[in-house]
Protein backbone atom coordinates (compact mmCIF):
# COMPACT_ATOMS: atom_id res chain seq x y z
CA UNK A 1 -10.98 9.61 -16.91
CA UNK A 2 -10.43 12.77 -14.89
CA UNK A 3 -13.21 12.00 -12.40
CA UNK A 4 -11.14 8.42 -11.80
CA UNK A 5 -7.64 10.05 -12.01
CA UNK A 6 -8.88 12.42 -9.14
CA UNK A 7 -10.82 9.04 -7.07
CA UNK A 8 -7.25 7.28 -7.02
CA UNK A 9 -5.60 10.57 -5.78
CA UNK A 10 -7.99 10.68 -2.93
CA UNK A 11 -6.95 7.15 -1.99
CA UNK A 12 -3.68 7.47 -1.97
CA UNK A 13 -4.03 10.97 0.32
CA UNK A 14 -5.73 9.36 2.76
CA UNK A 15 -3.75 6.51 2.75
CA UNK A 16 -0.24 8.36 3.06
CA UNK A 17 -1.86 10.70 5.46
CA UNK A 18 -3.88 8.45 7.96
CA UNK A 19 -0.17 6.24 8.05
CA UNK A 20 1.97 9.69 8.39
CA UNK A 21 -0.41 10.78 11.43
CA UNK A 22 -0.06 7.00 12.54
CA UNK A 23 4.12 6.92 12.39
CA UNK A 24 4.01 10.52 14.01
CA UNK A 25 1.86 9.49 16.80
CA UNK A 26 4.10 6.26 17.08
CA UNK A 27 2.16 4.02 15.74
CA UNK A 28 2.47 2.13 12.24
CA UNK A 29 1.61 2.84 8.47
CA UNK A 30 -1.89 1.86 7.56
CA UNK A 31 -2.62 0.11 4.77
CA UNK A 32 -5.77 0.90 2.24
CA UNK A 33 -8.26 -0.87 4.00
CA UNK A 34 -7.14 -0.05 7.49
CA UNK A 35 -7.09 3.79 6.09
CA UNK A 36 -10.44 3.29 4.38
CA UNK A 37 -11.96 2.14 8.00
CA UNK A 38 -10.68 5.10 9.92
CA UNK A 39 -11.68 7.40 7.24
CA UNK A 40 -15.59 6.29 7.95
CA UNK A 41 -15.18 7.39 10.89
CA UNK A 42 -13.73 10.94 10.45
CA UNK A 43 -15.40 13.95 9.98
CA UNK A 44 -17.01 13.84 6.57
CA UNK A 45 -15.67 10.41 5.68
CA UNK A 46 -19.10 9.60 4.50
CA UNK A 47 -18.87 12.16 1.77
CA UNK A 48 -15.49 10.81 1.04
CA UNK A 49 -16.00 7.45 1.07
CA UNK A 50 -18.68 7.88 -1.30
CA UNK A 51 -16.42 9.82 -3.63
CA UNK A 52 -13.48 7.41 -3.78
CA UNK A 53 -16.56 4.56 -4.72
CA UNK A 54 -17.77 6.88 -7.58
CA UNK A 55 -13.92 7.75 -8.45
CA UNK A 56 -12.90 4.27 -8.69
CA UNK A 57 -16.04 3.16 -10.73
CA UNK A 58 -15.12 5.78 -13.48
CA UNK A 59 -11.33 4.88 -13.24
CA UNK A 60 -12.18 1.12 -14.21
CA UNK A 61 -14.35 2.32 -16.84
CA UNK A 62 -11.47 4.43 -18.31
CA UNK A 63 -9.39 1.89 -17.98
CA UNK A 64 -11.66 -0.65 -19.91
CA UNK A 65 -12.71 1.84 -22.56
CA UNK A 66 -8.95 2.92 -22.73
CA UNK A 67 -7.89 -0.79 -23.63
CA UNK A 68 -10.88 -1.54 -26.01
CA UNK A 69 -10.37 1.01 -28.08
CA UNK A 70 -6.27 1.54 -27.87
CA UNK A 71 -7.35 5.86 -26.55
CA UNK A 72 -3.68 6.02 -25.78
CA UNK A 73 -2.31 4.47 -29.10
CA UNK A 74 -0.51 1.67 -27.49
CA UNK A 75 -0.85 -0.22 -30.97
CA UNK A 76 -1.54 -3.96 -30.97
CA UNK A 77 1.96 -5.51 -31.18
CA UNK A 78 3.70 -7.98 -28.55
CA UNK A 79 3.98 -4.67 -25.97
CA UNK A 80 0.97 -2.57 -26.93
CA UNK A 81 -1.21 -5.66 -26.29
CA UNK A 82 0.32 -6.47 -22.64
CA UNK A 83 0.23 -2.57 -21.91
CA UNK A 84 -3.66 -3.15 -22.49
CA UNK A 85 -4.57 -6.17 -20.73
CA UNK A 86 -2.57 -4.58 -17.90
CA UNK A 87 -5.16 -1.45 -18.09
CA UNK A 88 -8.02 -3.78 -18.19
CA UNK A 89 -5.97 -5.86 -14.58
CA UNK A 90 -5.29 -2.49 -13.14
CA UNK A 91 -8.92 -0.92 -13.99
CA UNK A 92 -10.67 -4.11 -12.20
CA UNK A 93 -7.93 -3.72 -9.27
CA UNK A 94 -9.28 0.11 -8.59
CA UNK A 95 -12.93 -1.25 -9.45
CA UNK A 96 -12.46 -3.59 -6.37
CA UNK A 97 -10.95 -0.74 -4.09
CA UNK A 98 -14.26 0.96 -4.79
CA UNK A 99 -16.41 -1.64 -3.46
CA UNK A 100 -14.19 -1.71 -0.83
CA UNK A 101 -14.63 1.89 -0.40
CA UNK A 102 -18.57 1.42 -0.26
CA UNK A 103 -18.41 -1.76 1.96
CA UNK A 104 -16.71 0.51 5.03
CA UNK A 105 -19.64 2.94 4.24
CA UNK A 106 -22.42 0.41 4.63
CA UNK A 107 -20.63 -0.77 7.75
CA UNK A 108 -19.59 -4.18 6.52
CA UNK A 109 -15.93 -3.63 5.98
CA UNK A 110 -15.17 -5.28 9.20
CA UNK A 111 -16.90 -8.53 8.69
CA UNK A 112 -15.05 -9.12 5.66
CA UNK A 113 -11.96 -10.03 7.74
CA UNK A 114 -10.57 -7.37 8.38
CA UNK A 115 -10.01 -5.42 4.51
CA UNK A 116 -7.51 -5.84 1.89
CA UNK A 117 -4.95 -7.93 3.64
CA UNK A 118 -7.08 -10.81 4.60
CA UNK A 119 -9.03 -10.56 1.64
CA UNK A 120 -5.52 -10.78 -0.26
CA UNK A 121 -4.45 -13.79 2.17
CA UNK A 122 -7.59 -15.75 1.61
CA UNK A 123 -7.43 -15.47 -1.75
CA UNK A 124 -3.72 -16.68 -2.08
CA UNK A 125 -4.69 -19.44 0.00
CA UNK A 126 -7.22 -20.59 -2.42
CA UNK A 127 -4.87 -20.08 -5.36
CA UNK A 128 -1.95 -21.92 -3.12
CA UNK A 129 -4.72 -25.64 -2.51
CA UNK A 130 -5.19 -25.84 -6.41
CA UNK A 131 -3.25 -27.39 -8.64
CA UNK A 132 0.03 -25.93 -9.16
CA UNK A 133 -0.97 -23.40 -7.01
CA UNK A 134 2.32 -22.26 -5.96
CA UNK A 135 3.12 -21.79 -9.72
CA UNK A 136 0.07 -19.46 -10.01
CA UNK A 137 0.73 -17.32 -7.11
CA UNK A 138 4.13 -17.46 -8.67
CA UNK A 139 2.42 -15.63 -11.61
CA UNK A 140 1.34 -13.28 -10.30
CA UNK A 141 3.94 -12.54 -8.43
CA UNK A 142 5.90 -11.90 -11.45
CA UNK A 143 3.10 -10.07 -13.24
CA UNK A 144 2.78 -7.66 -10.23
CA UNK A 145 6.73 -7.46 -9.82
CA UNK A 146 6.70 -6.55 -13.58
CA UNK A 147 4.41 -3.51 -13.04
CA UNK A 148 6.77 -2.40 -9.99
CA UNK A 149 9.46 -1.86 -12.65
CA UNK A 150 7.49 -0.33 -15.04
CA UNK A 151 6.91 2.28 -13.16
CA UNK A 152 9.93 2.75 -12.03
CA UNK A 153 10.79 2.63 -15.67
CA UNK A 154 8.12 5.10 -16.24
CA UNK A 155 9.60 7.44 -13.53
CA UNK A 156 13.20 7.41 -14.54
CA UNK A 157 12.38 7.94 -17.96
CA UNK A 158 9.88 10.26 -17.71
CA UNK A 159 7.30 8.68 -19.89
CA UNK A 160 4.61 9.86 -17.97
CA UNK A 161 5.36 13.71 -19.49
CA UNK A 162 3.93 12.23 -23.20
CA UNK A 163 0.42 11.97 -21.52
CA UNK A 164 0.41 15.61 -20.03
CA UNK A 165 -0.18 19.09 -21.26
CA UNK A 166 2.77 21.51 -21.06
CA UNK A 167 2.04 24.42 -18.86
CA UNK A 168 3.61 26.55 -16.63
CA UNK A 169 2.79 24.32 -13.49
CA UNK A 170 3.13 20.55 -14.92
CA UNK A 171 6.90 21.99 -16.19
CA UNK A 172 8.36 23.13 -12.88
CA UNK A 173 6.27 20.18 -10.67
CA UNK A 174 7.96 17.56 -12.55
CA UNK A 175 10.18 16.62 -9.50
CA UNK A 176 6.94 16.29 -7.20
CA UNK A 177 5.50 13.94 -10.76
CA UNK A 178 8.86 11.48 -10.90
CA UNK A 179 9.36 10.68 -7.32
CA UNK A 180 5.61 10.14 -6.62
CA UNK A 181 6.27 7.32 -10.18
CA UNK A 182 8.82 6.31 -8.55
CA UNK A 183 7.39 5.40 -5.33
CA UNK A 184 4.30 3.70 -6.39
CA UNK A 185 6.65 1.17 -8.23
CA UNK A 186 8.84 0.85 -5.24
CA UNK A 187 5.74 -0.20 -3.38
CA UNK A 188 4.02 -2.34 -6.01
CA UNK A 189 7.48 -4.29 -6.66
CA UNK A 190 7.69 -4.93 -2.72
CA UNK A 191 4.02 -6.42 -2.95
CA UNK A 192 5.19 -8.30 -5.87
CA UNK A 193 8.10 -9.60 -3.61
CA UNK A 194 5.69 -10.59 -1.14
CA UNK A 195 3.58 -12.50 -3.48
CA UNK A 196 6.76 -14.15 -4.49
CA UNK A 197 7.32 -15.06 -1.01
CA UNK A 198 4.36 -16.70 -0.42
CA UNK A 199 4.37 -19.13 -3.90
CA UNK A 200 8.31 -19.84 -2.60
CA UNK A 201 7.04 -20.97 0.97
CA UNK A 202 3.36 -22.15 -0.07
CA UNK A 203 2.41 -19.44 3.06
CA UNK A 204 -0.72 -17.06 1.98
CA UNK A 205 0.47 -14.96 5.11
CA UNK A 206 3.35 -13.84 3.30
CA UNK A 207 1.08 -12.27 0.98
CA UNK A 208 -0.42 -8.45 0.91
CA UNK A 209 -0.98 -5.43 0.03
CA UNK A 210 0.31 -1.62 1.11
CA UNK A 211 -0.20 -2.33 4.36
CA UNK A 212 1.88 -5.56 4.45
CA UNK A 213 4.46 -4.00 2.22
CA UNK A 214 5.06 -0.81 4.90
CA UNK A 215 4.76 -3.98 7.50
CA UNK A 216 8.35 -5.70 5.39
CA UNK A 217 9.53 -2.38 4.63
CA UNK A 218 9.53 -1.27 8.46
CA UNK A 219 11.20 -4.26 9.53
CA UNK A 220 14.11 -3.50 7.68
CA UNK A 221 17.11 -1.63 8.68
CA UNK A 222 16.06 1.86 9.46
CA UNK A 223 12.56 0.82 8.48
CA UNK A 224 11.02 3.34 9.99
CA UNK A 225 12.30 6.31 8.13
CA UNK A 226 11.60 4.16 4.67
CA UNK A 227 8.45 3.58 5.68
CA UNK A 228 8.32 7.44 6.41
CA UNK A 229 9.76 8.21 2.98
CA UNK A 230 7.57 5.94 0.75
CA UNK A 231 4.68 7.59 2.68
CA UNK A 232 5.79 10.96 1.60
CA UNK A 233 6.21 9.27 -2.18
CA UNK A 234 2.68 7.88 -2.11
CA UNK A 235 1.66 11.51 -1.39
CA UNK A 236 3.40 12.88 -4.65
CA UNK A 237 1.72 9.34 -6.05
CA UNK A 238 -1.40 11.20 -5.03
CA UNK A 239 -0.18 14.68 -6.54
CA UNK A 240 0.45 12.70 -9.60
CA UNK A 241 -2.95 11.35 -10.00
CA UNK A 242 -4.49 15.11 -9.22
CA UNK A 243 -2.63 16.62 -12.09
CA UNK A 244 -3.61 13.99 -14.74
CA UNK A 245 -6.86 14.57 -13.33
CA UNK A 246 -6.62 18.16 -15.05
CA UNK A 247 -4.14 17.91 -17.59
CA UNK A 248 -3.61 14.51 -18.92
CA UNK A 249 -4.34 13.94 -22.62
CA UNK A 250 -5.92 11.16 -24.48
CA UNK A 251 -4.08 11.00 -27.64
CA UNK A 252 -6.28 9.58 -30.19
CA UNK A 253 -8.84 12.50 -29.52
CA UNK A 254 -6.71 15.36 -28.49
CA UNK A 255 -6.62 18.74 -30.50
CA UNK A 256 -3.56 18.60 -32.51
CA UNK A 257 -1.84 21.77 -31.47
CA UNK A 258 -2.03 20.61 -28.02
CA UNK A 259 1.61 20.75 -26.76
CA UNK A 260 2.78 17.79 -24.61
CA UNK A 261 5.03 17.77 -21.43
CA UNK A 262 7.61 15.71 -23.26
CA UNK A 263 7.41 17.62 -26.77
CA UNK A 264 7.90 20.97 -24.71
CA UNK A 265 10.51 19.72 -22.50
CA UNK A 266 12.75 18.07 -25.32
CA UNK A 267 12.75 21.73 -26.93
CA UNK A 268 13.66 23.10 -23.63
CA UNK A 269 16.41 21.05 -23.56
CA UNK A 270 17.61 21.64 -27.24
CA UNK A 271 17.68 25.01 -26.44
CA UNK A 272 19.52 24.88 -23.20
CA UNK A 273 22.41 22.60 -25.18
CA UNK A 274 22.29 25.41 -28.27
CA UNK A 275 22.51 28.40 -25.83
């Protein structure tokens, strides 16, 4: 868990900081696998290439283990179930950005047509020619819309904090934790939207990942200073993932006088309200 936790983090760093360098210098935001390609060629890429593959295997292990045996508690009613089948979607998702990760390494990242965006178009095309394809891209579309929201639900609620340790750092970095929530499900609802748009208008173009989402997103009004700010969120996305890398707890086998983020910040605030 904390070895994938800190393998996602390192994605999302050198994804938000290979676009940030790329907006600064003029250019435009890169999406994972552009990110992944440049990274092979930086100074000890290698090394982290080869990390983010090893990272990403152990998150979609965690992820499937998680599910099986309910290590969060997410119960087996109507919502627990769908919370778990999307950890077993999202654990294959990060298990596929880890090949990805190892195919730039071996040098064969470029023949796949050119990363996660074609990869992504080609496969919405093939969804799109079978039956009722546009219904199935439609699907997903919806399922990966759905996530967008819940973390943005998960941000503006702050369920996240029932998952962490309360300490003197996770308490006054909870700003940093929401927003970088908050962005991720900004960014998966917009791929979500683009998924949409290609079952509406039966184009597999329309679909993609980050890198076609900060494509929409800088087309917009003022797009470039969105595209800018999400890039900045994806980096507290990345924060996020470091610190449940160290302090996130797994419920069904944590020590029971472990204190949570939420217990410990509900008694800050029923203090605040008696004082």
């Amino acid at each position: 868990m904390r070895t994938g936790y800190a393998g996602r983090g390192l994605v999302y760093v050198v994804v938000a900081g290979f676009s940030l360098y790329a907006i600064w210098q003029g250019g435009d935001a890169q999406g994972t696998s552009e990110a992944l390609s440049q990274l092979e060629t930086s100074t000890g890429g290698g090394i982290l290439l080869i990390l983010i593959f090893l990272g990403m295997l152990c998150y979609m292990v965690w992820r499937l283990l998680d599910s099986a045996f309910d290590l969060e508690n997410y119960g087996s009613d109507g919502e627990g179930t769908i919370a778990r089948i999307g950890m077993i979607v999202t654990g294959l998702i990060h298990g596929a950005l880890g090949v990805l990760a190892l195919t730039v390494l071996l040098g064969s990242g470029g023949q796949s047509g050119g990363g996660g965006g074609s990869t992504i178009g080609r496969t919405t095309g093939w969804l799109l020619s079978q039956p009722f394809g546009p219904y199935l891209v439609g699907a997903v579309a919806l399922v990966t819309i759905g996530a967008g929201l819940y973390y943005l639900k998960k941000a503006f609620a702050e369920d996240y904090r029932k998952f962490l340790r309360a300490n003197h750092f996770t308490m006054n970095w909870n700003w940093a934790l929401k927003a970088g929530v908050a962005a991720q499900g900004v960014a998966v609802t917009v791929i979500g939207g683009l998924f949409m748009a290609a079952a509406l208008q039966a184009d597999p173009s329309k679909a993609g990942g980050v890198g076609q989402a900060f494509e929409w997103i800088s087309g917009q009004t003022h797009g470039r200073l969105l595209v800018s700010a999400l890039c900045l969120g994806l980096a507290a996305f990345a924060f996020f993932c470091f610190v449940n890398a160290a302090y996130r707890i797994v419920p069904k086998v944590a020590d029971e006088d472990v204190e949570t983020l939420a217990v410990k910040m509900k008694e800050k605030a029923k203090q605040k309200a008696a004082g």
